[in-house]
Protein backbone atom coordinates (compact mmCIF):
# COMPACT_ATOMS: atom_id res chain seq x y z
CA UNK A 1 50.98 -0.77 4.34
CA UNK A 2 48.27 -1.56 7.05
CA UNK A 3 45.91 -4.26 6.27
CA UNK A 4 42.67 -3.57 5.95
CA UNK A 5 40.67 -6.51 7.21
CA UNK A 6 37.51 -8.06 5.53
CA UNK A 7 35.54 -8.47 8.74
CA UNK A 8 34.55 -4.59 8.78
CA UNK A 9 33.59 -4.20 5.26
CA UNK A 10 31.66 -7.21 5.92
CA UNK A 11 29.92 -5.85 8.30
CA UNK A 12 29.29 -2.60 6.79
CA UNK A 13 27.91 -4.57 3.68
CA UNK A 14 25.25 -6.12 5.82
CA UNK A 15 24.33 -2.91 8.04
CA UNK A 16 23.57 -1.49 3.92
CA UNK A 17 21.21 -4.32 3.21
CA UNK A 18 19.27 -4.42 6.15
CA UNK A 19 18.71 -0.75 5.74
CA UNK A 20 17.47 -0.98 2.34
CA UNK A 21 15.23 -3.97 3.04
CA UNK A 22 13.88 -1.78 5.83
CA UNK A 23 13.26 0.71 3.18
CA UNK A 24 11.72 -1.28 0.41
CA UNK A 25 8.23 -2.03 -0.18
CA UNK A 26 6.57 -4.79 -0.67
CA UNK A 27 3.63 -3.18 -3.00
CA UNK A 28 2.58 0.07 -4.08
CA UNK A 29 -0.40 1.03 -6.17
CA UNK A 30 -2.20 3.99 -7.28
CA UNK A 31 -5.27 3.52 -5.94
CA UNK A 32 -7.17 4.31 -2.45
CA UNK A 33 -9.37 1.91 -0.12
CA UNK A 34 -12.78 2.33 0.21
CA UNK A 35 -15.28 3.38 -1.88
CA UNK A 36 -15.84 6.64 -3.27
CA UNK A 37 -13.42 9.52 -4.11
CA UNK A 38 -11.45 10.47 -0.44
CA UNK A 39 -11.78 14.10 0.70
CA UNK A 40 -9.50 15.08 3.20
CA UNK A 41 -9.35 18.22 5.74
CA UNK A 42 -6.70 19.62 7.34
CA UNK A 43 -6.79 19.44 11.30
CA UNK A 44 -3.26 21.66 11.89
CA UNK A 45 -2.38 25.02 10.09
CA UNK A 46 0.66 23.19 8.28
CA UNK A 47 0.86 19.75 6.41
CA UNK A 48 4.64 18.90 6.36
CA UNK A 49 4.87 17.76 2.56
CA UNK A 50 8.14 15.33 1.33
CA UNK A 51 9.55 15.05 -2.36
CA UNK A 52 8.08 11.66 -3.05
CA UNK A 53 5.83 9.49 -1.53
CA UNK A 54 8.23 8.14 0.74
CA UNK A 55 9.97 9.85 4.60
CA UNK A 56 13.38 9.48 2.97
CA UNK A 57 12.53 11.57 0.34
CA UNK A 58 13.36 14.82 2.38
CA UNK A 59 11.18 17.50 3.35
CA UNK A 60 10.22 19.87 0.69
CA UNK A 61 8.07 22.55 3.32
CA UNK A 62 5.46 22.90 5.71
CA UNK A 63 2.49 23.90 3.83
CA UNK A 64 0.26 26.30 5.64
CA UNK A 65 -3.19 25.54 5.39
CA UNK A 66 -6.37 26.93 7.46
CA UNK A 67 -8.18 24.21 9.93
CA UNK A 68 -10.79 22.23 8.50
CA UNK A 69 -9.52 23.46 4.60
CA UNK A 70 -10.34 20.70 2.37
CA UNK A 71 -6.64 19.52 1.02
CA UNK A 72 -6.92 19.18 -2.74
CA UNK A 73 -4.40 16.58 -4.30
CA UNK A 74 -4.22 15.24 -7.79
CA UNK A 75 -2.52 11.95 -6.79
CA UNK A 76 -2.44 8.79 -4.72
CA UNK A 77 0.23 6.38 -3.21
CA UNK A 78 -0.94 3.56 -1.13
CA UNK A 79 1.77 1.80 -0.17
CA UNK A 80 2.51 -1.63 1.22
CA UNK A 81 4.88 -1.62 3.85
CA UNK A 82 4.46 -5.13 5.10
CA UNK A 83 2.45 -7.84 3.47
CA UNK A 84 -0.12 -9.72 6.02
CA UNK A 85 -0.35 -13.22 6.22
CA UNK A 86 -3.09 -15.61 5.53
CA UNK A 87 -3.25 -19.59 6.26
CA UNK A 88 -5.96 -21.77 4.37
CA UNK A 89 -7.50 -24.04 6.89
CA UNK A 90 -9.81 -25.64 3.78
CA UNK A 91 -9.63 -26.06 0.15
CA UNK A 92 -11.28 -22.81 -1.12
CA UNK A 93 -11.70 -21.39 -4.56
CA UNK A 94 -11.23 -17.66 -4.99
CA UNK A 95 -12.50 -15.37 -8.06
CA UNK A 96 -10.17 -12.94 -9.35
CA UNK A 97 -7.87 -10.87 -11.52
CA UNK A 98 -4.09 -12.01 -11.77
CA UNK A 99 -2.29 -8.83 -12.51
CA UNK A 100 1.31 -10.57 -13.20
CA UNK A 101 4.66 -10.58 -11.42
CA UNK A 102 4.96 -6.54 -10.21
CA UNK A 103 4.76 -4.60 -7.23
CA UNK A 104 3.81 -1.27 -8.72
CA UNK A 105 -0.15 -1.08 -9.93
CA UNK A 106 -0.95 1.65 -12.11
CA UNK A 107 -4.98 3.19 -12.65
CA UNK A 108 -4.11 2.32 -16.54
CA UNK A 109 -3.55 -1.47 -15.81
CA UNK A 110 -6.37 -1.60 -12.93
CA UNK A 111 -9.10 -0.54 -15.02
CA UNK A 112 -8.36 -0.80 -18.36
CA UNK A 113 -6.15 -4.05 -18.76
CA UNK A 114 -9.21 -5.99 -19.78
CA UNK A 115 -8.12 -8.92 -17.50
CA UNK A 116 -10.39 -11.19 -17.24
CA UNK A 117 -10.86 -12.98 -13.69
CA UNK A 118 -10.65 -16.58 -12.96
CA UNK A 119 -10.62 -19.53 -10.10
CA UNK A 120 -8.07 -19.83 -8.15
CA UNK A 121 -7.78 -22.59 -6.15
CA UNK A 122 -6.09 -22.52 -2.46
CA UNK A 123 -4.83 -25.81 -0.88
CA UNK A 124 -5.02 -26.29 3.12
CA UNK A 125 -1.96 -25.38 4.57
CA UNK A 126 -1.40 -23.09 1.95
CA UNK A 127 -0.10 -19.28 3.04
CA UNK A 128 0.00 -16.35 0.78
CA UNK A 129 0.60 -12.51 1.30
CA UNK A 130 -2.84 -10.09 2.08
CA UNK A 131 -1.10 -6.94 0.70
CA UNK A 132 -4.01 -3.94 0.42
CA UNK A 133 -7.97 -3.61 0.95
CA UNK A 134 -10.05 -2.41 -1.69
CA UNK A 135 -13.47 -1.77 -1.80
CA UNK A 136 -16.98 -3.74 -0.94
CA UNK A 137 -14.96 -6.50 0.32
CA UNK A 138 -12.21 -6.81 -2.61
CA UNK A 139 -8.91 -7.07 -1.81
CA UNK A 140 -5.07 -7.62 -3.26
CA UNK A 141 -2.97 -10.92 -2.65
CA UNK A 142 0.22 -12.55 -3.87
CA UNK A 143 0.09 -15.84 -4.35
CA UNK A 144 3.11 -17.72 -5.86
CA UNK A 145 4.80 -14.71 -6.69
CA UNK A 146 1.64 -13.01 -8.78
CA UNK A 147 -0.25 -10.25 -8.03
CA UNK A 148 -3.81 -11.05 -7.64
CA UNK A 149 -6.97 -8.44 -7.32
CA UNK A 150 -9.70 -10.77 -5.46
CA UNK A 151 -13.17 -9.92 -5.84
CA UNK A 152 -14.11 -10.77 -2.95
CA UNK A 153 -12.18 -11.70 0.77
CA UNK A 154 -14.21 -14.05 2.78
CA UNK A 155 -11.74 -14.01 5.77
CA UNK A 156 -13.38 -10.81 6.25
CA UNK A 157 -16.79 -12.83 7.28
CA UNK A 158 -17.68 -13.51 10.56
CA UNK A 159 -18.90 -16.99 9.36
CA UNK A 160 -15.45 -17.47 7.80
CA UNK A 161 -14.09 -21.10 8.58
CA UNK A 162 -11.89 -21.21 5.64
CA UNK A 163 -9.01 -18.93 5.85
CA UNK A 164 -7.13 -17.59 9.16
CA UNK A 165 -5.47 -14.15 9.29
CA UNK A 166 -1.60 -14.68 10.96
CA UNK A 167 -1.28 -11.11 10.20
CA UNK A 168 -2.54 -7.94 9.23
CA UNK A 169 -0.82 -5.67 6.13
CA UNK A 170 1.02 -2.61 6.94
CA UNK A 171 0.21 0.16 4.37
CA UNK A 172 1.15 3.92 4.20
CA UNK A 173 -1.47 6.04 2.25
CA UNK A 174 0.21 9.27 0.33
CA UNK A 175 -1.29 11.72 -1.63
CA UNK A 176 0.32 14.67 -3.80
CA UNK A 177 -0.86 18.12 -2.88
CA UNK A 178 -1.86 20.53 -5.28
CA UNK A 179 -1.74 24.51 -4.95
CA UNK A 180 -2.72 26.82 -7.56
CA UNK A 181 -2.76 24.08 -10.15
CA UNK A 182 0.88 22.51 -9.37
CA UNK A 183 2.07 20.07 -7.23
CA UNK A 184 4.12 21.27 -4.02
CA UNK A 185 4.25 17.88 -2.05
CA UNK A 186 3.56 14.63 -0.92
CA UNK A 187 1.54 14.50 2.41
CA UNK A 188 1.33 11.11 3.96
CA UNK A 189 -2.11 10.56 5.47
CA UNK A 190 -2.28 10.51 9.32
CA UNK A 191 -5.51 10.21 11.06
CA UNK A 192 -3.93 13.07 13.64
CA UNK A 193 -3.63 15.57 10.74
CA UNK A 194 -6.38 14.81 8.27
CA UNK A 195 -9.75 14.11 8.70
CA UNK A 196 -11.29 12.04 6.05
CA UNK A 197 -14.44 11.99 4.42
CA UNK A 198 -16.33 10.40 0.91
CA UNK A 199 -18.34 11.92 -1.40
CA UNK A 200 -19.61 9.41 -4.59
């Protein structure tokens, strides 16, 4: 019988995690950016729609759709696909919410988790992951492995000495389409196919 050496399965073993860390995500949330409720509008007559909120999912249909139809969805996915990267060039103290040791954020636990926020305080030197924007300058970290919803970002002042950005986040934004009351698909949101708008 014909040995069957380790190098290959070895190697095959690897090629399987590197695709799945490719794969993963680093933090996903049901909420949007920005402020007010998103509306979006189709700019093609067909939204290719996927099983989950994910392009591995498969392709569940192209959903025809009129130009300039408002798309109505009932959910939201934004994803993290890459955390950013900030350095602290000064001691700084931060207000916020620490949301615990998870990467998936719910509405529920968001608004009704009756968290209350606290100080943080950043060291110089110190690096932590800038995972989503918010809204009116609020914004989602991890810092030493917890989730933390900041109330306010000041690396996103022009007068902002404090903090340096290495990096920006990578996010994907999904939301689930709705037709005649049910769900038919997840449409990821792409500047070239949707135009969005606000209303509040």
């Amino acid at each position: 019988m014909k040995n069957i050496g380790i190098g290959p399965l070895c190697l095959l073993l690897i090629f399987c995690l590197l695709v799945f860390a490719l794969l993963a995500y680093a933090f996903d949330s049901e909420l949007w950016p920005g402020e007010g409720r998103p509306v979006f509008r189709s700019k093609t007559d067909h939204l290719v729609l996927y099983k989950q909120p994910s392009k591995t999912s498969g392709i569940v249909d192209k959903f025809k759709i009129n130009k300039g139809e408002v798309i109505i969805f009932d959910q939201t996915r934004y994803r993290n696909i890459k955390a950013g990267k900030i350095k602290v060039l000064k001691l700084s103290i931060l207000q916020g919410r620490s949301l615990g040791n998870i990467t998936y954020l719910s509405v529920e636990k968001y608004y009704h988790s009756g968290i209350p926020s606290k100080d943080f305080l950043f060291n110089r030197g110190d690096i932590f992951d800038y995972l989503q924007d918010r809204a009116e300058g609020s914004g989602i970290i991890r810092w030493k492995g917890e989730i933390i919803d900041l109330e306010y970002c000041p690396w996103f002042d022009r007068e902002n000495r404090n903090f340096n950005v290495m990096s920006e986040p990578i996010n994907e934004w999904w939301i689930r389409v709705i037709k005649n009351q049910k769900p038919v698909g997840w449409l990821l949101v792409d500047e070239n196919i949707v135009e969005k708008d606000r209303t509040f």
